[in-house]
C-alpha atoms as a PDB file:
ATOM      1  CA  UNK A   1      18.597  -5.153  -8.844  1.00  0.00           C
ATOM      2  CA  UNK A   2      18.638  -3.570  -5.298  1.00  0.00           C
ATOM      3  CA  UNK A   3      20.058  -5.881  -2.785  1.00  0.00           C
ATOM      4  CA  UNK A   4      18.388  -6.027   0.718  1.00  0.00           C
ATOM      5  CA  UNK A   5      20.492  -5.485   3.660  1.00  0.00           C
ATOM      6  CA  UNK A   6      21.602  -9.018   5.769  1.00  0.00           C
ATOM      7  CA  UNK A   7      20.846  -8.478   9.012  1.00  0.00           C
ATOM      8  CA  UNK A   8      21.988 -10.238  12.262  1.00  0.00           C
ATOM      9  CA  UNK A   9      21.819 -10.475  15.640  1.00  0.00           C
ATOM     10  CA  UNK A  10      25.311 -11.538  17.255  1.00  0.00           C
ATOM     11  CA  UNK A  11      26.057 -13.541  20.193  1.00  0.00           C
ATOM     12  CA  UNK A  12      29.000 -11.702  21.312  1.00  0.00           C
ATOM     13  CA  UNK A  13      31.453  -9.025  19.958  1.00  0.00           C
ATOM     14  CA  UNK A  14      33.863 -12.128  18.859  1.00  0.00           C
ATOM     15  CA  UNK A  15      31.217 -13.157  16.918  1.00  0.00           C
ATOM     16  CA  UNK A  16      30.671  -9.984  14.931  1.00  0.00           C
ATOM     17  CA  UNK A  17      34.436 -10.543  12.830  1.00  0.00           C
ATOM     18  CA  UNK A  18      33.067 -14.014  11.943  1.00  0.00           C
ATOM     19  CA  UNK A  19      29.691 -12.831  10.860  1.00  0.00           C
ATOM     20  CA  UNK A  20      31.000 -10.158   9.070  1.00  0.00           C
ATOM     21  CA  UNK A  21      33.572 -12.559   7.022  1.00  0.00           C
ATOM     22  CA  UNK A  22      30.313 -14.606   6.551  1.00  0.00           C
ATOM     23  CA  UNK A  23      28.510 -11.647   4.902  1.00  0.00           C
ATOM     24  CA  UNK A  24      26.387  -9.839   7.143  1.00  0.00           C
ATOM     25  CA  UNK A  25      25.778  -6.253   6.207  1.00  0.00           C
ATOM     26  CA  UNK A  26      24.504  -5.147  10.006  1.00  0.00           C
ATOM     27  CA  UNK A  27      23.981  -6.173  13.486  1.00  0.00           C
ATOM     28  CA  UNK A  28      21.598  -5.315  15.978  1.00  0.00           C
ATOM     29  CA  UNK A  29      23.122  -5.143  19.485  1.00  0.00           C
ATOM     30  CA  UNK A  30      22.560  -4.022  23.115  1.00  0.00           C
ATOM     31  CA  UNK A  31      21.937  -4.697  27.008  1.00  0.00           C
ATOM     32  CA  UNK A  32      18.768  -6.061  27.753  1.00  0.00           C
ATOM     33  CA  UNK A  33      17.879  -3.365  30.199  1.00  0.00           C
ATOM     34  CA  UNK A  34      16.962  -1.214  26.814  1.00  0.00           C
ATOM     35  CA  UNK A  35      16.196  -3.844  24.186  1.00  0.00           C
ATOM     36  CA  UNK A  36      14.062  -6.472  23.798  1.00  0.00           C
ATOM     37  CA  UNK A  37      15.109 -10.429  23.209  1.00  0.00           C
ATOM     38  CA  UNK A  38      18.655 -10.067  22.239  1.00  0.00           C
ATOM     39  CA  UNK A  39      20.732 -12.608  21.018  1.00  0.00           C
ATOM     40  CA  UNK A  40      23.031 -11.889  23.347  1.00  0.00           C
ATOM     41  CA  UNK A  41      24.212  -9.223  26.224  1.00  0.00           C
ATOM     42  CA  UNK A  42      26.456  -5.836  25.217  1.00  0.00           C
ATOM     43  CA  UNK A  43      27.023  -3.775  27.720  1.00  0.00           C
ATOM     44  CA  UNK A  44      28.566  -0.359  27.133  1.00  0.00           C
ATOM     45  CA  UNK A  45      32.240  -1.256  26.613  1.00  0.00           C
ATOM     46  CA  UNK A  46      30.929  -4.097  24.375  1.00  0.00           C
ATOM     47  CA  UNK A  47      28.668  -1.897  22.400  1.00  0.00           C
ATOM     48  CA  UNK A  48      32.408   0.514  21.650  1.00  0.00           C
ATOM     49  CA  UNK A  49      33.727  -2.349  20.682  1.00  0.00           C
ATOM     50  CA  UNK A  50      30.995  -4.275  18.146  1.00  0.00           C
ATOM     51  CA  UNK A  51      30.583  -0.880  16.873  1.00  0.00           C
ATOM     52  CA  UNK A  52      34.278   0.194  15.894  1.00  0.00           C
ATOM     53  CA  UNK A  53      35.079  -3.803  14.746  1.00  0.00           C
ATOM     54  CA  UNK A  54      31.998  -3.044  12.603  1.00  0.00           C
ATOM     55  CA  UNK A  55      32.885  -0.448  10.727  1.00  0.00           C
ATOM     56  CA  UNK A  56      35.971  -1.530  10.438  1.00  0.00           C
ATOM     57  CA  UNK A  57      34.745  -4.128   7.906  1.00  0.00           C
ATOM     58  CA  UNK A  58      32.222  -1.233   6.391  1.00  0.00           C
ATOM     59  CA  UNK A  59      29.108  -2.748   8.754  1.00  0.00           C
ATOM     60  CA  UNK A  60      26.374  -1.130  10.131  1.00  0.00           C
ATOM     61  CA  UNK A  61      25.089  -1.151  13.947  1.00  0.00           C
ATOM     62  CA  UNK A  62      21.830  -0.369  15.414  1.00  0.00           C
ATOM     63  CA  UNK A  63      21.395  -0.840  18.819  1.00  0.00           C
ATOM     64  CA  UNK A  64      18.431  -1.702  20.770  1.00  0.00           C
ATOM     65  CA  UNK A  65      16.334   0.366  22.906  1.00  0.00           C
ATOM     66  CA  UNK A  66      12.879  -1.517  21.853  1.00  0.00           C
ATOM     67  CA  UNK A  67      11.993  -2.910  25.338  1.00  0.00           C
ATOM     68  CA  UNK A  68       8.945  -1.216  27.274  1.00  0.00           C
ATOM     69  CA  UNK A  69       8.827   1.507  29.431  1.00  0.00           C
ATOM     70  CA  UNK A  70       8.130   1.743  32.856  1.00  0.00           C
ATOM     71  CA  UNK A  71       8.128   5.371  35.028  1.00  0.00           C
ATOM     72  CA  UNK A  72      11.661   4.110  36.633  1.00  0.00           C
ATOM     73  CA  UNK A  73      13.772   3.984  33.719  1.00  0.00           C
ATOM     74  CA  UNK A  74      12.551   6.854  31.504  1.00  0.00           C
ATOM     75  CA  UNK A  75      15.040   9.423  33.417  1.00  0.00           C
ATOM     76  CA  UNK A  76      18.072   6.729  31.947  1.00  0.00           C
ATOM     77  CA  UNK A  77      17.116   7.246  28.020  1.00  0.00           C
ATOM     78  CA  UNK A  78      18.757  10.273  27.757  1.00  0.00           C
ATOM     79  CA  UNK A  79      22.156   9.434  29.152  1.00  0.00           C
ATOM     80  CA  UNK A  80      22.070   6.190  26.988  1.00  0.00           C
ATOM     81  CA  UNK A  81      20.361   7.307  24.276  1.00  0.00           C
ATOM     82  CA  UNK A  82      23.580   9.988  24.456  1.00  0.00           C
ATOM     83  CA  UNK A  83      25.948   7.385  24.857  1.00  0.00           C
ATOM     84  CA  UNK A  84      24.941   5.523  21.745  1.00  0.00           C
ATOM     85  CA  UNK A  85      25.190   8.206  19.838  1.00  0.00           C
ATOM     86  CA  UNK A  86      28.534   9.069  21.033  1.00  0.00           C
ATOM     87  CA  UNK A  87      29.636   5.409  20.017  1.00  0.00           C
ATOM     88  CA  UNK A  88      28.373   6.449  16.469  1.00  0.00           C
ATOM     89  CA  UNK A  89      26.085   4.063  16.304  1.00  0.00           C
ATOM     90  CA  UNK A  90      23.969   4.065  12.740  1.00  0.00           C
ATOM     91  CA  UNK A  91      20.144   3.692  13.994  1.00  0.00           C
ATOM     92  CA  UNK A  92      18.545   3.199  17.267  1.00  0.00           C
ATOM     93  CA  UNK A  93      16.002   0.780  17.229  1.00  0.00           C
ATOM     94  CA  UNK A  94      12.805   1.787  18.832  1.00  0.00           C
ATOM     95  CA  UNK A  95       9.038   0.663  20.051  1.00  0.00           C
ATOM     96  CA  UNK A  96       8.198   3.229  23.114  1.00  0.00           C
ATOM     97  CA  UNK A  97       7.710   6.796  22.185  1.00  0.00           C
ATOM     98  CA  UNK A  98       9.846   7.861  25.198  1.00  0.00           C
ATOM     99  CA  UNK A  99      13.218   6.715  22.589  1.00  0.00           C
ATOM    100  CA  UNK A 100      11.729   8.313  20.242  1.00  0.00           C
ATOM    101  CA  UNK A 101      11.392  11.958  22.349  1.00  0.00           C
ATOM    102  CA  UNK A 102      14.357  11.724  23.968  1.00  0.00           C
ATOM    103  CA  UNK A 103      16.033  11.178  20.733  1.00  0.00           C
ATOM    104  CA  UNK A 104      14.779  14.861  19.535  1.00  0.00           C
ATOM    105  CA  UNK A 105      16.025  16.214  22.888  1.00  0.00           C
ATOM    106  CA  UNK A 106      19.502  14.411  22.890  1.00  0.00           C
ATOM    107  CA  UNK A 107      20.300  13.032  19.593  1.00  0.00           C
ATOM    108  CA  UNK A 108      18.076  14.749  16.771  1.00  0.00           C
ATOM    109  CA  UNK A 109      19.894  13.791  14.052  1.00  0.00           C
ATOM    110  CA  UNK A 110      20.167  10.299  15.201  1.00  0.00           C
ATOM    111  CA  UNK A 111      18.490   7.498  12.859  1.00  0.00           C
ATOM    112  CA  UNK A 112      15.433   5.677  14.178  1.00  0.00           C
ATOM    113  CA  UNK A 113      13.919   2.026  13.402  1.00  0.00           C
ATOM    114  CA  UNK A 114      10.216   1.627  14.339  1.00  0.00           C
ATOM    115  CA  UNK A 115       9.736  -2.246  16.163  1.00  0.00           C
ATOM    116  CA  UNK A 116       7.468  -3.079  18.078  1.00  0.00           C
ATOM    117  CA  UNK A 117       7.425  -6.691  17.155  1.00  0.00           C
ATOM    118  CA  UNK A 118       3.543  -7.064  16.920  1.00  0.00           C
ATOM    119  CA  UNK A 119       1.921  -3.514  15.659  1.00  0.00           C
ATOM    120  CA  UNK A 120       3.261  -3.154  12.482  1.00  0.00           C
ATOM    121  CA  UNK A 121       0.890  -4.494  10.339  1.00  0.00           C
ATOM    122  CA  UNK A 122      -0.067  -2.135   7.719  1.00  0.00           C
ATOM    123  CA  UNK A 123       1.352   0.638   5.899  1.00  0.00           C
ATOM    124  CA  UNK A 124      -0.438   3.547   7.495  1.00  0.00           C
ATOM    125  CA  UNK A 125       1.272   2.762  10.818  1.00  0.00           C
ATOM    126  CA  UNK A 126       4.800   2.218   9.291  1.00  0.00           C
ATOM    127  CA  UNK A 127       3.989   5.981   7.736  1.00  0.00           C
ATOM    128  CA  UNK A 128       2.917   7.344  10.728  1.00  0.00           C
ATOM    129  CA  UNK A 129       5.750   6.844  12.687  1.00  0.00           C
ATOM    130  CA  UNK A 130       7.924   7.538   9.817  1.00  0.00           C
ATOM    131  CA  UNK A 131       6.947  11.143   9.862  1.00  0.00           C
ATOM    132  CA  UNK A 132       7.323  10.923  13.410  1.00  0.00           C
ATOM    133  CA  UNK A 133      11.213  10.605  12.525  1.00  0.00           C
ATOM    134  CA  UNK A 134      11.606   7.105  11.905  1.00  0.00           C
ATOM    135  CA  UNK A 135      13.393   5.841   8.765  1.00  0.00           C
ATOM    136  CA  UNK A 136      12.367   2.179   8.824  1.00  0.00           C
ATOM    137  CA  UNK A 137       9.862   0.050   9.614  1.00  0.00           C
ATOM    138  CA  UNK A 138      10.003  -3.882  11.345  1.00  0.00           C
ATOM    139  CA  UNK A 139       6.858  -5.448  10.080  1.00  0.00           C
ATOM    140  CA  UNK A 140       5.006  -7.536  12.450  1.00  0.00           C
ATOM    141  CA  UNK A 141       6.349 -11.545  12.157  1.00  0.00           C
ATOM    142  CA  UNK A 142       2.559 -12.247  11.145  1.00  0.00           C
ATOM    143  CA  UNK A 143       2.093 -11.214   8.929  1.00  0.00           C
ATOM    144  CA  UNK A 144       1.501 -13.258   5.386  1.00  0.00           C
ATOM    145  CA  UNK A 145       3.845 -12.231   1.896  1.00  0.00           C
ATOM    146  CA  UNK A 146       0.774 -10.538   0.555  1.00  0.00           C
ATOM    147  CA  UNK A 147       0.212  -8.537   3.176  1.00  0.00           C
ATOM    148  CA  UNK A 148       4.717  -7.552   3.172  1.00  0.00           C
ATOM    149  CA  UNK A 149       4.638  -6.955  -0.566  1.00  0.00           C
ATOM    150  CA  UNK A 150       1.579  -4.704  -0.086  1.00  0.00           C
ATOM    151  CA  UNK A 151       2.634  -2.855   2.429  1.00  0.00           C
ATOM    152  CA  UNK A 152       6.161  -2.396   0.528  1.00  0.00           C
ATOM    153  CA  UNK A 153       4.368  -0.822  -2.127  1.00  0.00           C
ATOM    154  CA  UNK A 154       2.940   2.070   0.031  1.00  0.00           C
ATOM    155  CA  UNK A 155       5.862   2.368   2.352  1.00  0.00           C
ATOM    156  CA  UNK A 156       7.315   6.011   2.968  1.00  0.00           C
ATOM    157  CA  UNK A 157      10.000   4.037   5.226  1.00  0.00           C
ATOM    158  CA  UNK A 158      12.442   1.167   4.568  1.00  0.00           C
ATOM    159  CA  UNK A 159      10.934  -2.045   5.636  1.00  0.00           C
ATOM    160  CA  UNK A 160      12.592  -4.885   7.700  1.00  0.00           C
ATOM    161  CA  UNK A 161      11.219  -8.676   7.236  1.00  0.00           C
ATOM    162  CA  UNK A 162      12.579 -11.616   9.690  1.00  0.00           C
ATOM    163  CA  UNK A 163      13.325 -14.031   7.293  1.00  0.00           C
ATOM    164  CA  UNK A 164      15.041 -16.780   9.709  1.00  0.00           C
ATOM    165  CA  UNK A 165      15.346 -17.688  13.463  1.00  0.00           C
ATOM    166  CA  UNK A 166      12.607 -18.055  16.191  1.00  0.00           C
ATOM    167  CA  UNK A 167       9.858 -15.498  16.960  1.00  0.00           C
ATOM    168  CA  UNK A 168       8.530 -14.646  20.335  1.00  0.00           C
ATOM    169  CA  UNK A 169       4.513 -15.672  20.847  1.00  0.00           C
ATOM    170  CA  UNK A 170       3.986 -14.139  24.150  1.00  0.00           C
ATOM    171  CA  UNK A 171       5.545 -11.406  26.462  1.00  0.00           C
ATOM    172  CA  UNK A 172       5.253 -11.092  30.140  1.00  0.00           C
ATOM    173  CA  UNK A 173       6.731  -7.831  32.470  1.00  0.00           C
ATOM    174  CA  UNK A 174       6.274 -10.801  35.333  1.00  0.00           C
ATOM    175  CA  UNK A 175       9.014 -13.474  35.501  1.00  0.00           C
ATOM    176  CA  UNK A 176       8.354 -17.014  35.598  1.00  0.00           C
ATOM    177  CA  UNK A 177       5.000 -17.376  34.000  1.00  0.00           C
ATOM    178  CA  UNK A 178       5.375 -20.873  33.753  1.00  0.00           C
ATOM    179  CA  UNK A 179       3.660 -21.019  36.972  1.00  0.00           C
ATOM    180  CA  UNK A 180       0.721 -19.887  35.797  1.00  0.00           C
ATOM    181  CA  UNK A 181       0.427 -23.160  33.794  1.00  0.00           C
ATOM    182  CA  UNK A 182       1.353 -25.499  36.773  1.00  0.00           C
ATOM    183  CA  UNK A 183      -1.037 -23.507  38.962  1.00  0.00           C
ATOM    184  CA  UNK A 184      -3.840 -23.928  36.124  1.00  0.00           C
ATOM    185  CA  UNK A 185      -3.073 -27.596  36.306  1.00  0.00           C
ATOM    186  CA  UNK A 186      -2.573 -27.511  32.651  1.00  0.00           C
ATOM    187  CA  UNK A 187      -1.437 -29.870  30.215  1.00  0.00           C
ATOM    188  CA  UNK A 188       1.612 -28.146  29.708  1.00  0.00           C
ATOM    189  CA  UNK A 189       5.033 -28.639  31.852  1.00  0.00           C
ATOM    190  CA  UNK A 190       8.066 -27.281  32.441  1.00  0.00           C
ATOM    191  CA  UNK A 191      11.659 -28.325  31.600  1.00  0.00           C
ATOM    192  CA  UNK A 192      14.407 -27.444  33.124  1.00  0.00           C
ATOM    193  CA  UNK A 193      12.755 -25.376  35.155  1.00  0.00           C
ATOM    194  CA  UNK A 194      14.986 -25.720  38.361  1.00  0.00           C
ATOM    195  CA  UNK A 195      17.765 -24.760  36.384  1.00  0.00           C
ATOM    196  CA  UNK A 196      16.887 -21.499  35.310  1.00  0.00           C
ATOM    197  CA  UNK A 197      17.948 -21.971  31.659  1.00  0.00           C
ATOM    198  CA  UNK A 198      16.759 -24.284  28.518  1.00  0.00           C
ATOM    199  CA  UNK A 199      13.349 -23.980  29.773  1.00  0.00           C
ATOM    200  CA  UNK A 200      10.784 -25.561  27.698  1.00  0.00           C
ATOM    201  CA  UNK A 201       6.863 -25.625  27.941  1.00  0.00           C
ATOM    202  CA  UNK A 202       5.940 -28.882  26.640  1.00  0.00           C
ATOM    203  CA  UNK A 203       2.366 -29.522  24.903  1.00  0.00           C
ATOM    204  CA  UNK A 204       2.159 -33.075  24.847  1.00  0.00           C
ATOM    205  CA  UNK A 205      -0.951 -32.996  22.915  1.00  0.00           C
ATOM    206  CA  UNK A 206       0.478 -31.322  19.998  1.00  0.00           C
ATOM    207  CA  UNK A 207       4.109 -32.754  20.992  1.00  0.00           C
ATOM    208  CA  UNK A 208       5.788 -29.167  21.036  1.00  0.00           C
ATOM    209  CA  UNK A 209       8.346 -27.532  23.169  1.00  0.00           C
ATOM    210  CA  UNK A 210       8.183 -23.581  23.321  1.00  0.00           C
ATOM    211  CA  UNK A 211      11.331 -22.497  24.544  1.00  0.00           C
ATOM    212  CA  UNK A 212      11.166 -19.997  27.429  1.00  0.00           C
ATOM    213  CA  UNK A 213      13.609 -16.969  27.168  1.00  0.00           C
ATOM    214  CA  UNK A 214      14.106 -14.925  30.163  1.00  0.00           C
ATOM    215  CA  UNK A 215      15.847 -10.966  30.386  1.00  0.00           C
ATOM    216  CA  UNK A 216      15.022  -8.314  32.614  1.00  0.00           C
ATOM    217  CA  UNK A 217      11.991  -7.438  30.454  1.00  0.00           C
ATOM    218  CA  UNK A 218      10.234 -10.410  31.996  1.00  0.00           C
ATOM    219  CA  UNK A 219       9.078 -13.801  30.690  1.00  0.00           C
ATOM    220  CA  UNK A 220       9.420 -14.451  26.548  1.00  0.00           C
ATOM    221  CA  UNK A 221       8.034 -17.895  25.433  1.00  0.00           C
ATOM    222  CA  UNK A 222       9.013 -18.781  22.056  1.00  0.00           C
ATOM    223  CA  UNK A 223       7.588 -20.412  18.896  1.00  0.00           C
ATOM    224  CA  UNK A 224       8.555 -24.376  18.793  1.00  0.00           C
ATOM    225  CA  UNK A 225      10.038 -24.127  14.571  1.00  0.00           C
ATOM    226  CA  UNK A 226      11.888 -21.493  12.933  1.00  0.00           C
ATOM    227  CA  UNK A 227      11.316 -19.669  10.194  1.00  0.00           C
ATOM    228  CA  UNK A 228      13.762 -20.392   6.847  1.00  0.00           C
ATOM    229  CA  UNK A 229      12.932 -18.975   3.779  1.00  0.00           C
ATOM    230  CA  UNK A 230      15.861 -19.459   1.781  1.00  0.00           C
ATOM    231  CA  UNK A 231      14.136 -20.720  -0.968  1.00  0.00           C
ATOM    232  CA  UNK A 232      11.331 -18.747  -1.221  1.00  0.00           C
ATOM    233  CA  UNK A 233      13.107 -15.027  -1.294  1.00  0.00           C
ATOM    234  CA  UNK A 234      12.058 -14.007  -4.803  1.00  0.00           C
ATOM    235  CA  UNK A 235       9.044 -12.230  -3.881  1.00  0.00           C
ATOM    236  CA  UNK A 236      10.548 -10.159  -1.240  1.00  0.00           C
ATOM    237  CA  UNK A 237      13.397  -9.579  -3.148  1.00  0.00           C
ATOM    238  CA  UNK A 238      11.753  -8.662  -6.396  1.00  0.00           C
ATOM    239  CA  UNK A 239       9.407  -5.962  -4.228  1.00  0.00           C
ATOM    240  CA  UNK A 240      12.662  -4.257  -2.657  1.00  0.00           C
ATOM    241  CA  UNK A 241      12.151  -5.266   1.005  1.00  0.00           C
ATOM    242  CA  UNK A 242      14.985  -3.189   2.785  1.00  0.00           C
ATOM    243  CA  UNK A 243      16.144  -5.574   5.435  1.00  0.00           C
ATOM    244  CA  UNK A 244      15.970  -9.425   5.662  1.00  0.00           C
ATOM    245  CA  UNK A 245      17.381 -10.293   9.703  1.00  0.00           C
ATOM    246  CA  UNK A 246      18.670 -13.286  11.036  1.00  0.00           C
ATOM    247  CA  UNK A 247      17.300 -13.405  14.642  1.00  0.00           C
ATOM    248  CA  UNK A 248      19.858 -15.279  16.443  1.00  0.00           C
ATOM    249  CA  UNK A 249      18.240 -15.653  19.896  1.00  0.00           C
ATOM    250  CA  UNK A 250      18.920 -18.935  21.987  1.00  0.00           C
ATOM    251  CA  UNK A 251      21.502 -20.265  18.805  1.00  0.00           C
ATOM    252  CA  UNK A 252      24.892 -20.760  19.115  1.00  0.00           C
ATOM    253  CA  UNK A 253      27.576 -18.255  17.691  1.00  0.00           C
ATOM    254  CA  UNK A 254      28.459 -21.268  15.217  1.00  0.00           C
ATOM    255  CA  UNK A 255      25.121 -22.107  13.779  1.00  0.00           C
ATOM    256  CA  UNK A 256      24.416 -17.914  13.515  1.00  0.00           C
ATOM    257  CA  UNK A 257      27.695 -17.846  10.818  1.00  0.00           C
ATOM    258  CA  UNK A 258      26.642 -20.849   9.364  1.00  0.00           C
ATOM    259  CA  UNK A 259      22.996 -20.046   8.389  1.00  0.00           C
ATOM    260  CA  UNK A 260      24.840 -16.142   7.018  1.00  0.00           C
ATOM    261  CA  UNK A 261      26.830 -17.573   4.842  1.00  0.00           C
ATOM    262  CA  UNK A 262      24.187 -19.322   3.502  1.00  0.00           C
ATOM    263  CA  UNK A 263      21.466 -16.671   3.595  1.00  0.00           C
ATOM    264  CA  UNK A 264      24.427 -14.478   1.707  1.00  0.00           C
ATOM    265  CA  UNK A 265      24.794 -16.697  -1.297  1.00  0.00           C
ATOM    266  CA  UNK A 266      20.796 -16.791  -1.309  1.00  0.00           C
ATOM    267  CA  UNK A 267      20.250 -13.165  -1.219  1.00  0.00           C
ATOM    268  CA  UNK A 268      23.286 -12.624  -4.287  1.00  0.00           C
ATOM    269  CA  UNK A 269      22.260 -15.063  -6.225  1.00  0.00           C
ATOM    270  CA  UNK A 270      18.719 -13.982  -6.011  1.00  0.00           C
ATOM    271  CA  UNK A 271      19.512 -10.276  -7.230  1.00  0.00           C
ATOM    272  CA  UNK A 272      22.288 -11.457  -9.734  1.00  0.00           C
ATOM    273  CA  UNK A 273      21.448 -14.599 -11.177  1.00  0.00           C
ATOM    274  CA  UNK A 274      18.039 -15.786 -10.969  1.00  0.00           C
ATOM    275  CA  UNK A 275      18.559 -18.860 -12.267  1.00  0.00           C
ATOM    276  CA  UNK A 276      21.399 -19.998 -10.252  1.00  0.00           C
ATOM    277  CA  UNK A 277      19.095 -19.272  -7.455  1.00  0.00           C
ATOM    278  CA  UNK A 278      16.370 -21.180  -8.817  1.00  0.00           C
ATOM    279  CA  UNK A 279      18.948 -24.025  -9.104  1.00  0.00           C
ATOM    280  CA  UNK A 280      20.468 -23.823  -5.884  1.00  0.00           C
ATOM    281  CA  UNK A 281      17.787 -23.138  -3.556  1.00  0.00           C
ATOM    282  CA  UNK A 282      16.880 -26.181  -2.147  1.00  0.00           C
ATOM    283  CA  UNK A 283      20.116 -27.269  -1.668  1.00  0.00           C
ATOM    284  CA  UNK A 284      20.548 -24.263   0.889  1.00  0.00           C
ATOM    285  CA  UNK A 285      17.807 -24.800   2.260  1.00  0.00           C
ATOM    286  CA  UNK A 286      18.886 -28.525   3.323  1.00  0.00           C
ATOM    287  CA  UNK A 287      22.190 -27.632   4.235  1.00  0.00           C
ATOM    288  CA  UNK A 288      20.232 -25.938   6.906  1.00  0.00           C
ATOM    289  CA  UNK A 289      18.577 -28.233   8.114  1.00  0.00           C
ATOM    290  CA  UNK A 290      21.185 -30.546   8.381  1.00  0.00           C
ATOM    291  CA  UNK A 291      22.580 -27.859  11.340  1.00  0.00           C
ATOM    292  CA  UNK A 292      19.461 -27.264  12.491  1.00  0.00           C
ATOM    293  CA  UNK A 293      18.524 -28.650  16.465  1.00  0.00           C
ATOM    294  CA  UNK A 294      16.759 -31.999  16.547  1.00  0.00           C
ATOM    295  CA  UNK A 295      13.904 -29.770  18.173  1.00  0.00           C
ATOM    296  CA  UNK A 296      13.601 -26.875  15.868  1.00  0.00           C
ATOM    297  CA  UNK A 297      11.765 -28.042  12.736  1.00  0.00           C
ATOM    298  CA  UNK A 298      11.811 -25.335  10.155  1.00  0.00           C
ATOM    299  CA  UNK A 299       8.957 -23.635   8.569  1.00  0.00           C
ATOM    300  CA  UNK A 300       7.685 -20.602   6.318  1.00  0.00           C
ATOM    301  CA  UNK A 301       5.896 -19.004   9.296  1.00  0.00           C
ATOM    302  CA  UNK A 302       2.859 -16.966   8.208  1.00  0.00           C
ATOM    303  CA  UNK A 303       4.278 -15.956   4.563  1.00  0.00           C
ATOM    304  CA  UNK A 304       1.796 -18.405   3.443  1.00  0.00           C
ATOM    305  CA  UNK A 305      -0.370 -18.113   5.678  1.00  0.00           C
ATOM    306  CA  UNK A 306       0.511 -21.336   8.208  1.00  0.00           C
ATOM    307  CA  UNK A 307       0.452 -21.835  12.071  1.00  0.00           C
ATOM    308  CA  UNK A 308       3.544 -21.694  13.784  1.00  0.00           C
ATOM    309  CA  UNK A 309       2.501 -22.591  17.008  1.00  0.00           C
END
């Protein structure tokens, strides 16, 4: 049985050997200038670095260029879109359709993954931009398992599925939209604000804090659980999902191998030895949330059809 790829987003390019070791088959990697939410910053010597260590241990490396657009950066695509290429990256992952051009100016033969995050939610638009150029698809986090498996099954392009980490509820181009809610005089506060770092809004009424990730892309706040479905991969697995990723973002480079490892003994198991699986499941799945933050319940996200936030 066909084995989807493990992807994951490292902290650092230290953290790539020990991910690697742990049974990652990729990494996504960049600045945040270019891509969207990463787990953590790789500027261009960085990016050299990841991408030679990687392939060293026969891993793949996609870097990021999914953030959005404005006038003033569209003239620096094509010297970085060159400059990935040059570092041999394997894809170049993509949302505006300014990559995507200057990538048949620069780089034609350079691999392209479709993400936008939100607008991938049926197969006709995962098509679409595959005969654009794109080989692969990153379906929309909202999507339920019905609605993955389905659009699997008419897929002319690879599909990638989070299957673990956070997921981002609401993008801003502005900074510091927490203000909006102290303005508003809304329920909600904000921790740690003064520090610039572990920022939190906190719903008392439901008793949720959504972190609040800043880059130069603006203002990111966060869903208050992750998703883990280590125990429910059979579905995704048996429809031949492409790519399962690990998003990393605001966890430590320790927890990131940890949860891997874990995810790599899932995913084998799964393909190999159903049974063992079956047998074995929940105890992953427990292991994990033994390491998992006080604040971070876990949860299936919208596979089956809950509310994260």
């Amino acid at each position: 049985m066909k084995k989807p790829e493990l992807l994951v987003t490292p902290v650092n390019v230290k953290n790539i050997e020990s991910l690697c070791k742990a049974g990652a088959d990729a990494f996504i990697i960049g600045e945040q200038r270019y891509g969207l939410r990463l787990a953590g910053e790789f500027h261009r010597k960085d990016v050299l670095d990841a991408i030679d260590l990687a392939h060293q241990y026969g891993k793949k490396v996609y870097v990021a260029m999914n953030a959005i657009f404005h006038n003033d950066k569209v003239d620096e695509l094509a010297d970085y879109v060159k400059f990935v290429h040059n570092a041999k990256a394997d894809a170049i992952v993509f949302g505006d359709p300014a990559v995507l051009m200057t990538v048949r100016e620069v780089a034609p033969e350079m691999k392209l993954h479709w993400n936008t995050e939100t607008t991938a939610t049926n197969w006709y638009a995962c098509n679409y931009w595959g005969r654009k150029g794109a080989k692969r698809a990153v379906l929309a986090r909202e999507l339920s398992m019905e609605a993955v498996i389905e659009t699997k099954e008419h897929a002319e392009v690879e599909i990638e599925v989070q299957v673990h980490g956070m997921t981002c509820m609401f993008q801003s181009k502005r900074s510091l939209i927490g203000n909006y809610f102290e303005y508003r005089g809304k329920a909600m506060e904000i921790h740690n604000y003064k520090y610039g770092k572990n920022m939190f809004l906190h719903d008392k009424e439901r008793n949720n804090k959504y972190p609040i990730f800043e880059d130069e892309n603006g203002t990111h706040i966060m869903s208050p659980n992750d998703i883990c479905i280590i125990d429910e991969l059979e579905e995704l697995v048996d429809a031949g999902i492409d790519s399962f990723k690990i998003d990393g973002v605001l966890k430590t480079p320790e927890y990131i191998v940890e949860v891997t490892k874990k995810y790599r003994k899932a995913i084998d198991l799964c393909a190999e030895d159903r049974e063992q699986y079956e047998n074995v499941k929940d105890k992953l799945y427990a292991e994990i949330e033994e390491i998992q933050p006080p604040n971070r319940p876990l949860d299936t996200g919208f596979f089956f059809k809950e509310t994260v936030y």
